[in-house]
Protein backbone atom coordinates (compact mmCIF):
# COMPACT_ATOMS: atom_id res chain seq x y z
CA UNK A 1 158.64 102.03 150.02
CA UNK A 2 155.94 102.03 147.09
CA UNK A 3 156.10 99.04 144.71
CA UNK A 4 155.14 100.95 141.71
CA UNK A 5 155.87 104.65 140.95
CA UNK A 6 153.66 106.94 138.85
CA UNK A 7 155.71 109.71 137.17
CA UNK A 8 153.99 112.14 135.01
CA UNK A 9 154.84 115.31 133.32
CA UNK A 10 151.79 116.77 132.73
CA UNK A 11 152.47 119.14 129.82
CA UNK A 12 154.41 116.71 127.96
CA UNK A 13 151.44 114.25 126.90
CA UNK A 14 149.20 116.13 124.79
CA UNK A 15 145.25 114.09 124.90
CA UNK A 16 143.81 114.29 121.43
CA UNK A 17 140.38 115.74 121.21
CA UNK A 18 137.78 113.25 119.96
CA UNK A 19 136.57 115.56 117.07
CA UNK A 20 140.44 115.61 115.42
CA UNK A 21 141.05 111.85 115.95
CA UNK A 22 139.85 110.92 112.50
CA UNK A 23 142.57 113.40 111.11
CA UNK A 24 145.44 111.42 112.96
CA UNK A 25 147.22 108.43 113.32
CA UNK A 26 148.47 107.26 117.12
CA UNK A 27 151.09 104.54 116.08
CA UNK A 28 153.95 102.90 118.79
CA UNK A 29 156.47 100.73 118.89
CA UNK A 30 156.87 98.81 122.56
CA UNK A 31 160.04 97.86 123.77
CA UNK A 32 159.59 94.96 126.40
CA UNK A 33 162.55 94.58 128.84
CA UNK A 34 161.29 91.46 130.65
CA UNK A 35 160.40 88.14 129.40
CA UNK A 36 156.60 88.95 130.43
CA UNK A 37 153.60 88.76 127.41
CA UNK A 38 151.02 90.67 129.63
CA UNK A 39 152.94 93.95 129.86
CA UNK A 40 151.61 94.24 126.42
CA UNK A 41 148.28 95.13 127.46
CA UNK A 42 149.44 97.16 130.43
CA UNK A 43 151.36 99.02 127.86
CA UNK A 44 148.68 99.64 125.32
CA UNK A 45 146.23 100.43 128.11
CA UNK A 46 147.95 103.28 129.75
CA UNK A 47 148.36 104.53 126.07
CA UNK A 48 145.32 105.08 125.34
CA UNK A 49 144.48 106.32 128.81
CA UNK A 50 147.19 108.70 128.41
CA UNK A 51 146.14 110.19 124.51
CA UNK A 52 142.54 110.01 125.70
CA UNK A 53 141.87 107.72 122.44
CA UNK A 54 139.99 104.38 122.72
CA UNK A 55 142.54 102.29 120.44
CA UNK A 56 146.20 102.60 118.44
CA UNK A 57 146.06 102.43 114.71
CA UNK A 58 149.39 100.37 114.85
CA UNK A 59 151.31 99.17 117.17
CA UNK A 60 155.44 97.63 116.61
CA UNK A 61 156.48 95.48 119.01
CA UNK A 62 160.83 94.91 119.52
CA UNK A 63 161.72 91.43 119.72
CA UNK A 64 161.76 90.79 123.25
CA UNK A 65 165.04 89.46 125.30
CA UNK A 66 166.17 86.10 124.91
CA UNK A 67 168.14 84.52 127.69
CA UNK A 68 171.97 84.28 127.11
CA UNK A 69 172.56 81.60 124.37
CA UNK A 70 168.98 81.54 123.18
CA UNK A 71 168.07 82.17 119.87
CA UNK A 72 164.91 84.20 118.92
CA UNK A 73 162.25 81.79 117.79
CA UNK A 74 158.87 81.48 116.56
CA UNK A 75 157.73 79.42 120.02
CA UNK A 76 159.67 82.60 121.75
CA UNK A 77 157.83 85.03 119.92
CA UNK A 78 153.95 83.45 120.03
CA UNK A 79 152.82 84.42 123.62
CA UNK A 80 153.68 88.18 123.08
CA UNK A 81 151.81 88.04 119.49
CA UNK A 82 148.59 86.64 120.76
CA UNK A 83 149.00 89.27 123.26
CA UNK A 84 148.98 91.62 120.09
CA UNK A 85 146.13 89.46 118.29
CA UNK A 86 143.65 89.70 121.51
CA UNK A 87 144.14 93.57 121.42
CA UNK A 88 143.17 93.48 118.13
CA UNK A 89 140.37 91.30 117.81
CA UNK A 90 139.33 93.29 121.17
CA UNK A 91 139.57 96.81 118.91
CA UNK A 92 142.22 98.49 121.30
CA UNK A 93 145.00 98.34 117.92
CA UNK A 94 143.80 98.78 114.56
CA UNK A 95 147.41 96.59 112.42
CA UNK A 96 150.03 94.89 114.71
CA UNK A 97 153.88 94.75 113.41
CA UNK A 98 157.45 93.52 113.89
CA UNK A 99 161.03 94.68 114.09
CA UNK A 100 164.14 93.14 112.96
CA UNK A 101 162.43 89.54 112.28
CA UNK A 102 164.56 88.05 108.93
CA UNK A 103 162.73 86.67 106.36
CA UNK A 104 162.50 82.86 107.63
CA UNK A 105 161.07 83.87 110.87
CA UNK A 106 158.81 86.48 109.57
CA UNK A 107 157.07 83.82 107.89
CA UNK A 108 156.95 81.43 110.40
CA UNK A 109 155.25 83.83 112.18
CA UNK A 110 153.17 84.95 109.08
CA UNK A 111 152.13 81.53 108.96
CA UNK A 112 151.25 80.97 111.83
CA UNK A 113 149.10 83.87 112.91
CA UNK A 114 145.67 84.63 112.99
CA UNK A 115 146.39 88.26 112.80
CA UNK A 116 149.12 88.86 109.97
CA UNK A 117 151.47 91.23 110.74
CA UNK A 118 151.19 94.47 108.64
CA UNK A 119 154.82 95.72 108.53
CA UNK A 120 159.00 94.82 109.71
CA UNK A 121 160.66 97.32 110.32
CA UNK A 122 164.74 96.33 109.72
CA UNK A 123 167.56 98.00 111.50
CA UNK A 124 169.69 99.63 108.87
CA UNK A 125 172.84 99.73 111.20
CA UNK A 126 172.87 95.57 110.48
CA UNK A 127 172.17 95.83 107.00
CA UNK A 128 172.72 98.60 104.22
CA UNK A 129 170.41 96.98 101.79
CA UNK A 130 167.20 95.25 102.14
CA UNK A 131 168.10 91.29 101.90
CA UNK A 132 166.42 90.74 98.81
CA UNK A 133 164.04 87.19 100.26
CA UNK A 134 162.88 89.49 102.85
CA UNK A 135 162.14 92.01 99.89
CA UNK A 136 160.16 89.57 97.89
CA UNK A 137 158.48 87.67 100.73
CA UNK A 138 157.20 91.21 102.14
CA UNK A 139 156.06 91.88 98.69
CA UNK A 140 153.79 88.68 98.29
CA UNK A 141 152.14 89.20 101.09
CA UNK A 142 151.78 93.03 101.14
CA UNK A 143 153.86 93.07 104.43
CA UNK A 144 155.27 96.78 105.03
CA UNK A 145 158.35 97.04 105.05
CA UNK A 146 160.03 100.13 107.10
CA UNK A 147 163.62 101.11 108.79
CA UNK A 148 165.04 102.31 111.67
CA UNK A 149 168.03 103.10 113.99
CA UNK A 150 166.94 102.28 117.41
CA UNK A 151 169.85 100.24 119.84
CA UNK A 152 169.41 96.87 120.76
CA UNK A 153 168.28 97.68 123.78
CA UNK A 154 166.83 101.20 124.14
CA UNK A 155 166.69 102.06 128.03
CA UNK A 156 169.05 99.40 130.15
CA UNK A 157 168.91 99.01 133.58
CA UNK A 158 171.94 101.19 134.38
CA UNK A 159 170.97 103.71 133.04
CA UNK A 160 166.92 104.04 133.65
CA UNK A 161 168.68 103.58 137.79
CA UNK A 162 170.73 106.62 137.06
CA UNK A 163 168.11 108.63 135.95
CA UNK A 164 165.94 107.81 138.74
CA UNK A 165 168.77 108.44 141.39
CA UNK A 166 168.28 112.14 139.88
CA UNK A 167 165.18 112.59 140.50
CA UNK A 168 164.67 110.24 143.41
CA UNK A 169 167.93 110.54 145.63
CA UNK A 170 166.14 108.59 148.39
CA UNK A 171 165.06 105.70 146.50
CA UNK A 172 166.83 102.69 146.97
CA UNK A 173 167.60 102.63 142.81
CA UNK A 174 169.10 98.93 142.87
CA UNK A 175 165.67 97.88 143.16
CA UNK A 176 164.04 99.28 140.54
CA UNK A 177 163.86 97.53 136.70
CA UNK A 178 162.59 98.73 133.84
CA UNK A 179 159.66 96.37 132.64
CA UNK A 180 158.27 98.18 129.50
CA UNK A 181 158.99 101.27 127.33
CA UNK A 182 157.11 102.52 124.49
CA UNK A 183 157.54 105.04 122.04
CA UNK A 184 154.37 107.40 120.57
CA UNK A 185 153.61 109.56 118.04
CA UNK A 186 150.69 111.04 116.44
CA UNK A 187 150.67 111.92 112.96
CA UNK A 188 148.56 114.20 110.82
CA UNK A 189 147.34 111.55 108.32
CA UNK A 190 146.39 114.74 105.55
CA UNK A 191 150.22 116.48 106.25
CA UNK A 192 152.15 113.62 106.96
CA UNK A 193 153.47 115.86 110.01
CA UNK A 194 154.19 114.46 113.39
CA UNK A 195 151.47 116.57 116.02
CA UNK A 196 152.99 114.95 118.77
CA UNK A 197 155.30 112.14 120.31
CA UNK A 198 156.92 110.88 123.46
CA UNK A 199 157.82 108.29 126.18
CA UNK A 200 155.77 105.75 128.39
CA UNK A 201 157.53 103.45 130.95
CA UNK A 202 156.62 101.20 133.62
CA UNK A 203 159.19 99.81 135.87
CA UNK A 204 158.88 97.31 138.72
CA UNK A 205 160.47 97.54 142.43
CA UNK A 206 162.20 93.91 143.25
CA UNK A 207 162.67 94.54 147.08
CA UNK A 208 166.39 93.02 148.30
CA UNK A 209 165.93 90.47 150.47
């Protein structure tokens, strides 16, 4: 029983041709599952392998999972963003962001970092309006601000082991766990259009003792 499975749907990733990538903008937003920093670069690696483009122009990363009764904290947060801040500095992302930080933590980590973050995006389901010190802190510091509507948590265990129970009816499922998923899309910078977008995942086999 393989520790790792490869699942690829050829016709559904669409490589960008080196003479067009000037015209477009590959941006993501990474969605760690495990409490693991270097699944950042695995993440941003197979990416780029995938688009056939040496680097992202940005790249979002979800706050990753706390243990039960843990808050979200700067300390929490600083392994995955120097993760970020090495891809950068290494020219594989182009502007790192943040999602659903609130103003006091955003500039913790603001202050801190070597590389600022360039935008937060805030989850509109938690709040209709924009809390206005997040508003004029983003402001001061020409951080982007930007919303969305994605769950909590975007693939859980349950169901990622359903799907694959479809697909794989042998596989023992139970053993499987998502470790990353990130989302894609590549924009038409001139048009403002989206050319393309879709789904990369890597999951992890835990065998059962």
């Amino acid at each position: 029983m393989p520790e790792v499975l490869d699942c690829t749907i050829a016709q559904a990733i669409e490589k960008i041709n080196s003479e067009e990538r000037e015209e477009l903008k590959v941006s993501a937003k990474l969605f760690i599952a495990g409490s693991n920093s270097s699944s950042i670069r695995e993440a941003v690696s197979m990416t780029c392998s995938a688009l056939g483009v040496d680097q992202l122009d940005s790249v979002i990363i979800a706050p990753p999972p706390a243990e039960d009764g843990i808050n979200l904290s700067i300390e929490y947060l600083q392994p995955y963003w120097a993760e970020l801040e090495n891809l950068v500095q290494n020219k594989q992302i182009v502007a790192i962001g943040t999602s659903d930080l609130d103003k006091a933590l955003l500039e913790q980590l603001f202050l801190w970092a070597q590389v600022k973050p360039s935008s937060n995006q805030v989850n509109l389901a938690s709040c209709c309006v924009m809390p206005p010190d997040l508003t004029a802190f983003a402001k001061e510091f020409d951080i982007q601000l930007l919303t969305h509507n994605d769950p909590k948590e975007l693939l859980c265990e349950t169901s990622f082991q359903g799907t694959l129970q479809e697909s794989f009816p042998d596989c023992r499922v139970h053993e499987w766990t998502p470790l990353w998923l990130l989302r894609y899309s590549v924009i038409v910078k001139s048009r403002g259009i989206i050319k393309s977008k879709g789904y990369i995942l890597q999951a992890k086999r835990i065998p059962s003792s």
